[in-house]
N, C-alpha and C. Protein backbone atom coordinates (compact mmCIF):
# COMPACT_ATOMS: atom_id res chain seq x y z
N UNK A 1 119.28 116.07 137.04
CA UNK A 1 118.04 115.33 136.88
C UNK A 1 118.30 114.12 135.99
N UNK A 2 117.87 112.73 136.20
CA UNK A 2 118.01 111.73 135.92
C UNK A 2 117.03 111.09 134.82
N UNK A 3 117.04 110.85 133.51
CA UNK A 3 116.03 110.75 132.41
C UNK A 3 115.55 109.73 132.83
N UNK A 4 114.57 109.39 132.90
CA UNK A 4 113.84 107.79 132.93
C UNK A 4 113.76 107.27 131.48
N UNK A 5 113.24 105.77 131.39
CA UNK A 5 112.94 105.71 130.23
C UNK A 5 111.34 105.95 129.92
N UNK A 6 110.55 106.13 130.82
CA UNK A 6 109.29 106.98 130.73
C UNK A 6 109.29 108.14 130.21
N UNK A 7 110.43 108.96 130.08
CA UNK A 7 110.53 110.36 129.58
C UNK A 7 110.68 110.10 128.23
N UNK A 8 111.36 109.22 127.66
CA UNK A 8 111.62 108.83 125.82
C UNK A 8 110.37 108.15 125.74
N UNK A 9 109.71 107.39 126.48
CA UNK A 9 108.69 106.43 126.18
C UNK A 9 107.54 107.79 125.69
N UNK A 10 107.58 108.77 126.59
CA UNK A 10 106.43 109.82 126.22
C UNK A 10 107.07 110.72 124.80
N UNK A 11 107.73 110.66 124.61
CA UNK A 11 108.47 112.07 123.87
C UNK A 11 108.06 110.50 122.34
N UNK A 12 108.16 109.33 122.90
CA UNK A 12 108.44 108.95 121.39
C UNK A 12 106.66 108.50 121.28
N UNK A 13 105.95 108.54 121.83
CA UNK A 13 104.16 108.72 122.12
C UNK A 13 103.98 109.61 121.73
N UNK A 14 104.58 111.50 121.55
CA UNK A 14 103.89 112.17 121.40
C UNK A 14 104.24 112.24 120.01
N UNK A 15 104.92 111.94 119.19
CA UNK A 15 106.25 111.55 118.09
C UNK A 15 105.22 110.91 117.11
N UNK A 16 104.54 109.87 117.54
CA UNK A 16 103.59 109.30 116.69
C UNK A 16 102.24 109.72 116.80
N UNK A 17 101.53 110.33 117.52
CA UNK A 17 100.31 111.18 117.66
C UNK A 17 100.70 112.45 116.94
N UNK A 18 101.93 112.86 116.26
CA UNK A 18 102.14 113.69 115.60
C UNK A 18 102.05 113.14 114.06
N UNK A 19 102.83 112.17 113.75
CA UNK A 19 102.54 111.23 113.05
C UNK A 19 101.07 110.85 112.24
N UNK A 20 100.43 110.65 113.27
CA UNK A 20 98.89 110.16 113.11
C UNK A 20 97.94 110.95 112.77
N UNK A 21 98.44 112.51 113.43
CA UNK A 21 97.60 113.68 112.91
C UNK A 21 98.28 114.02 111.61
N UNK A 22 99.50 114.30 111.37
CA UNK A 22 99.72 114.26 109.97
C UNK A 22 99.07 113.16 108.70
N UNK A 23 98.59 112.21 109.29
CA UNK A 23 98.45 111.14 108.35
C UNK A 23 96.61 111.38 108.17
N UNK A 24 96.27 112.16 108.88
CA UNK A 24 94.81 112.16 109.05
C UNK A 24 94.88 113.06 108.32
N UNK A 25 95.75 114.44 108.42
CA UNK A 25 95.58 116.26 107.30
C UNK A 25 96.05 115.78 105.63
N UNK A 26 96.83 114.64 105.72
CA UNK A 26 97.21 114.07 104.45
C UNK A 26 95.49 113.51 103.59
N UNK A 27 95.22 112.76 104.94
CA UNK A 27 94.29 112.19 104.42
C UNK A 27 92.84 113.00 104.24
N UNK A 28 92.39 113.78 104.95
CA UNK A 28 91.43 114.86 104.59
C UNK A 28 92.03 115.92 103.47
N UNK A 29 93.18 115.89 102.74
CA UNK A 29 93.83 116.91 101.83
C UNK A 29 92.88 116.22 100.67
N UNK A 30 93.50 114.91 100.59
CA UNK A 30 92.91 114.03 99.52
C UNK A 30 91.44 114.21 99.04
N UNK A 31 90.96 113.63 100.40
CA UNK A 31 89.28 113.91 100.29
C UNK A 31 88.75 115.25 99.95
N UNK A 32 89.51 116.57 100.47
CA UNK A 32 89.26 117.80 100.16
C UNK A 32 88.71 117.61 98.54
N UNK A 33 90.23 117.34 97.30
CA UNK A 33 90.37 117.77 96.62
C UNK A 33 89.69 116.78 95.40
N UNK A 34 89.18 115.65 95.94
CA UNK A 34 88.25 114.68 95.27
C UNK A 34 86.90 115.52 95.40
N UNK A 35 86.29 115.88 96.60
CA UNK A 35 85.18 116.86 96.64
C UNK A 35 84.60 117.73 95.76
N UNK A 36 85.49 118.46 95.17
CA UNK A 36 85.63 119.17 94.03
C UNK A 36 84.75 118.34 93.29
N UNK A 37 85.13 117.15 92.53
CA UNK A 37 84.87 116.38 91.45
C UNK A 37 83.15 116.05 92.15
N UNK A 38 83.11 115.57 92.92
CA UNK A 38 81.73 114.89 93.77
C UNK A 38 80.82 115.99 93.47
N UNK A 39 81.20 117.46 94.34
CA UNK A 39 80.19 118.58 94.12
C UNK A 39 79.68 118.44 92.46
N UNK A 40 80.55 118.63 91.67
CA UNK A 40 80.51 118.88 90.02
C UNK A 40 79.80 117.98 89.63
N UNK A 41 80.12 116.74 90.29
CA UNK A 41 79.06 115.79 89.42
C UNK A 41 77.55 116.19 89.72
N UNK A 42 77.30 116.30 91.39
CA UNK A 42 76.42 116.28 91.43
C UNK A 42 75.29 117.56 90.60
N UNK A 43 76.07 118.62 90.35
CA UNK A 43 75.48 119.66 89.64
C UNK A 43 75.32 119.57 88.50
N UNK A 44 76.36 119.20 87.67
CA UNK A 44 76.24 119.02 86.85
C UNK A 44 76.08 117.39 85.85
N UNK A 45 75.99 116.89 86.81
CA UNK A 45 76.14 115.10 86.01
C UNK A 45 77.33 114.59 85.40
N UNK A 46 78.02 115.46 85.48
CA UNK A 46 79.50 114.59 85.06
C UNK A 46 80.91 114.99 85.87
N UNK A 47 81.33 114.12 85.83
CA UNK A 47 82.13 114.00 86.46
C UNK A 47 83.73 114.30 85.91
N UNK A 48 84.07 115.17 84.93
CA UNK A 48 85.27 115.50 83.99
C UNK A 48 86.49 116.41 84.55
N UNK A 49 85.86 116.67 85.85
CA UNK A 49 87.02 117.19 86.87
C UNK A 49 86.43 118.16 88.23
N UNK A 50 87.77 118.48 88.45
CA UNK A 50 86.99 118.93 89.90
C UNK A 50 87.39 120.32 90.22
N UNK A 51 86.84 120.82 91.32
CA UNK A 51 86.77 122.83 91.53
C UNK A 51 88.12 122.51 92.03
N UNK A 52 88.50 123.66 91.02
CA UNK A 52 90.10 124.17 91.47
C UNK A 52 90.34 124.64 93.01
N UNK A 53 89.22 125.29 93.76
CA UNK A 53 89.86 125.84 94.91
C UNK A 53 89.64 124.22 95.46
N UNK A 54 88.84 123.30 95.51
CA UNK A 54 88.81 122.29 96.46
C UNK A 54 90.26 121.82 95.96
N UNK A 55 90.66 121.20 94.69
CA UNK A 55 92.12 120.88 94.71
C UNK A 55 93.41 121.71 94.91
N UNK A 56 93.65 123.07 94.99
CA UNK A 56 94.10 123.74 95.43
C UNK A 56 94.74 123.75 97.13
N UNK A 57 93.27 123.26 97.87
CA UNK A 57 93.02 123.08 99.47
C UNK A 57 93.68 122.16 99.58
N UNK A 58 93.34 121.35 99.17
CA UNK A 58 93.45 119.16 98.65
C UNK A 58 95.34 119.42 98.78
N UNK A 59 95.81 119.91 98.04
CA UNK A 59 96.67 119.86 97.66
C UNK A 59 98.16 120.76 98.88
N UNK A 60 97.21 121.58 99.49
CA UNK A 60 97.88 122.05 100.67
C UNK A 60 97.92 121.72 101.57
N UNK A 61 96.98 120.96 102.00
CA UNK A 61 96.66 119.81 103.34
C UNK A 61 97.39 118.92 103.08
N UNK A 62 97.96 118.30 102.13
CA UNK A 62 98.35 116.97 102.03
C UNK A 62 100.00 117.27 102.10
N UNK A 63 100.57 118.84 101.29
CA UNK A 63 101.66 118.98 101.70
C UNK A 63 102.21 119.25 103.15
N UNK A 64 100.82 120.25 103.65
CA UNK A 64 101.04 120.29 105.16
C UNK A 64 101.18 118.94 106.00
N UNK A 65 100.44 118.40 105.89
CA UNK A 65 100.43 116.79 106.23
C UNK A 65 102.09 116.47 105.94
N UNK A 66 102.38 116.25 105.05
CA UNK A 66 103.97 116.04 104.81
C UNK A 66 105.09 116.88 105.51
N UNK A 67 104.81 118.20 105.53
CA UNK A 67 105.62 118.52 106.32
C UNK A 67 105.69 118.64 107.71
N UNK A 68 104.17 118.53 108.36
CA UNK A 68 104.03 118.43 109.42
C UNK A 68 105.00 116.52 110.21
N UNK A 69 105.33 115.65 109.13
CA UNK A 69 105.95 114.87 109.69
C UNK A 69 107.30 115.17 109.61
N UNK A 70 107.87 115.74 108.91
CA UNK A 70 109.44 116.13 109.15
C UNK A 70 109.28 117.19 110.37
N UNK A 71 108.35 118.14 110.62
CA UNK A 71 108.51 118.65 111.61
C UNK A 71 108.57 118.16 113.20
N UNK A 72 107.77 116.77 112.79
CA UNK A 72 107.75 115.66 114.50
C UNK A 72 108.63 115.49 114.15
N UNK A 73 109.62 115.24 113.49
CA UNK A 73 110.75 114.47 113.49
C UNK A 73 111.97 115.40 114.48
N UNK A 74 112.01 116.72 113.55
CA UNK A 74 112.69 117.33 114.42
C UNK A 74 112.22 117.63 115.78
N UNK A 75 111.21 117.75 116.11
CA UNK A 75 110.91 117.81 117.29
C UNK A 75 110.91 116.87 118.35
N UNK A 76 110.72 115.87 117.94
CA UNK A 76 111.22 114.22 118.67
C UNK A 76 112.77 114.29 118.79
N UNK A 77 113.56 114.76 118.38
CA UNK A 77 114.98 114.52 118.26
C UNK A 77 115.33 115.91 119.31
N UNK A 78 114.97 116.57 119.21
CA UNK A 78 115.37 117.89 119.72
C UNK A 78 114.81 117.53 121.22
N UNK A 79 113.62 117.00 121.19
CA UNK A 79 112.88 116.77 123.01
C UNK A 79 113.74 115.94 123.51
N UNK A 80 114.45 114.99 122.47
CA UNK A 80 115.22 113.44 123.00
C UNK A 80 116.60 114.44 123.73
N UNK A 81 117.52 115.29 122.80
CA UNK A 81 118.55 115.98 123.31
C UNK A 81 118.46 116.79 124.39
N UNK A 82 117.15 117.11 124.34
CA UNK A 82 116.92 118.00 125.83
C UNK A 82 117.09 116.90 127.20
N UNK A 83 116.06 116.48 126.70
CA UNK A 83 115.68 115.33 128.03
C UNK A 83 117.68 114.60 128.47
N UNK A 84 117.92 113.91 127.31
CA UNK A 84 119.29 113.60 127.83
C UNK A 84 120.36 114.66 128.63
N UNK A 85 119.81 116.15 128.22
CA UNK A 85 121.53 117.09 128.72
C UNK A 85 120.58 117.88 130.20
N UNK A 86 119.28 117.33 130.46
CA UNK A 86 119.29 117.24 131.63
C UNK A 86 118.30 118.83 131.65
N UNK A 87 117.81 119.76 129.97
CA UNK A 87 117.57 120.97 130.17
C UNK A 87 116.10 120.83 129.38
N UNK A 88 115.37 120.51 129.68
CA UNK A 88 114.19 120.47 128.83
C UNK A 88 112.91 121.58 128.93
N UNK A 89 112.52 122.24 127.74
CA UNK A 89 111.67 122.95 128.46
C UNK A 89 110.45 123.30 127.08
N UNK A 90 109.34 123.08 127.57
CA UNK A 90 108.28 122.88 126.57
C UNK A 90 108.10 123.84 125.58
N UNK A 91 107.98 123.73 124.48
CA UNK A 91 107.48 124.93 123.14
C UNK A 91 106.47 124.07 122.55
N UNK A 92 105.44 125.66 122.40
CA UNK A 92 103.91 124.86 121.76
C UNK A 92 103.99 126.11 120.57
N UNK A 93 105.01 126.28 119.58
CA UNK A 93 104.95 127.27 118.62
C UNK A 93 104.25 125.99 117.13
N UNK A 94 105.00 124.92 117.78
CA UNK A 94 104.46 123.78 116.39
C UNK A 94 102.67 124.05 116.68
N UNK A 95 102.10 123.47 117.62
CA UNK A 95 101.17 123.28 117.79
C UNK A 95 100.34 125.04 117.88
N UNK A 96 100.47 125.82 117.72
CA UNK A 96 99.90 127.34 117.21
C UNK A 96 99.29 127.33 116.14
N UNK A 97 100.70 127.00 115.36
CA UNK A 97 100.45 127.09 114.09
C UNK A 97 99.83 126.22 113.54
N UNK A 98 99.52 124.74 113.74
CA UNK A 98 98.88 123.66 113.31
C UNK A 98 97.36 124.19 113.67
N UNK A 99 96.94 124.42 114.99
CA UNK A 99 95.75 125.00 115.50
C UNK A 99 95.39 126.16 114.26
N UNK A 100 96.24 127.43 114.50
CA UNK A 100 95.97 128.24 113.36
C UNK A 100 95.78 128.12 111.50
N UNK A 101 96.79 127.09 111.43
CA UNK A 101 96.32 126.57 109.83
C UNK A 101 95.26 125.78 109.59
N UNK A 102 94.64 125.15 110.77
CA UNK A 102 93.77 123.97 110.32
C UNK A 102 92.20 124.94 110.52
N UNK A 103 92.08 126.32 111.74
CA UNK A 103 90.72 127.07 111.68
C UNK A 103 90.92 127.89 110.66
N UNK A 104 91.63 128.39 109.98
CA UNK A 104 91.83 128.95 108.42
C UNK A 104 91.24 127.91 107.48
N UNK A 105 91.65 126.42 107.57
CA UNK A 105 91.27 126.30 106.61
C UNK A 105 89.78 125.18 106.77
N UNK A 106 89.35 125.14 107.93
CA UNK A 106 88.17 124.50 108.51
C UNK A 106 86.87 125.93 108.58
N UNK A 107 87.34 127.55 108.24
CA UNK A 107 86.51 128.57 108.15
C UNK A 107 86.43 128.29 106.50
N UNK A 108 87.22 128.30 106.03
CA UNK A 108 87.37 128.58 104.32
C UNK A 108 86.70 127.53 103.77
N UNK A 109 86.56 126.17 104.27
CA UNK A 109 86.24 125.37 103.47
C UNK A 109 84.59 125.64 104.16
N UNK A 110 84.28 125.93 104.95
CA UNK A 110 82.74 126.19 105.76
C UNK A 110 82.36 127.14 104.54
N UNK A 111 82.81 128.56 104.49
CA UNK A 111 82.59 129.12 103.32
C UNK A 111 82.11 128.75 101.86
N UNK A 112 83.53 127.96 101.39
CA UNK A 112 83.09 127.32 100.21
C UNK A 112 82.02 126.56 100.27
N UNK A 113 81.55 125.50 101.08
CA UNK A 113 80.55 124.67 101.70
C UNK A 113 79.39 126.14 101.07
N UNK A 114 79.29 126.62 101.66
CA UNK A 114 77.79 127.59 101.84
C UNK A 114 77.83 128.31 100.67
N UNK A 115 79.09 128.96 99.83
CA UNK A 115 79.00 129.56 98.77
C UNK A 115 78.27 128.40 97.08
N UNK A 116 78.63 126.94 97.37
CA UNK A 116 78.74 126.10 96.58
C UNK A 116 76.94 125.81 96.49
């Protein structure tokens, strides 16, 4: 089987939509863990820091976010070696677990939401 360059053109498309969702879990980590501080003020009127579990969250999203881009990385490189030796064949174990970490932590933060 003969690679096109449509086959790298997609593999390096899906490469940065991996990218982009990492840069979005980075960026909702942040906002998570500023939240904290926002709720507090509003309860209490000042603003002198923020709920540990929101920075806690804050702080795991944003590493996930980080590692979720070394993980496109390998995975862009690994789809590129397939596609070239002619043996390619799809794994959605990245994308499980991204699905599964993000309704863990899109239930938990619903929680906190309603407990707060």
């Amino acid at each position: 089987m003969e690679v096109s360059p449509t086959d790298h053109l997609a593999n390096e498309r899906t490469f940065l939509a991996w990218v982009r969702t990492a840069i979005t879990i980075i960026g909702l980590g942040f906002v998570v863990a500023k939240f904290g501080i926002f709720l507090r003020e509003l309860a209490t009127g000042s603003s002198s820091g923020s709920s540990p579990i929101s920075e806690w969250v804050g702080v795991f999203l944003v590493l996930s976010g980080s590692l979720l881009v070394g993980v496109a990385w390998v995975r862009f490189q690994s789809v590129r070696n397939d596609l070239e030796s002619g043996k390619y064949v799809p794994h959605v174990a990245v994308e499980g677990l991204l699905t599964g970490i993000m309704v863990v932590v899109g239930i938990g933060l619903a929680f906190y939401l309603v407990l707060t």
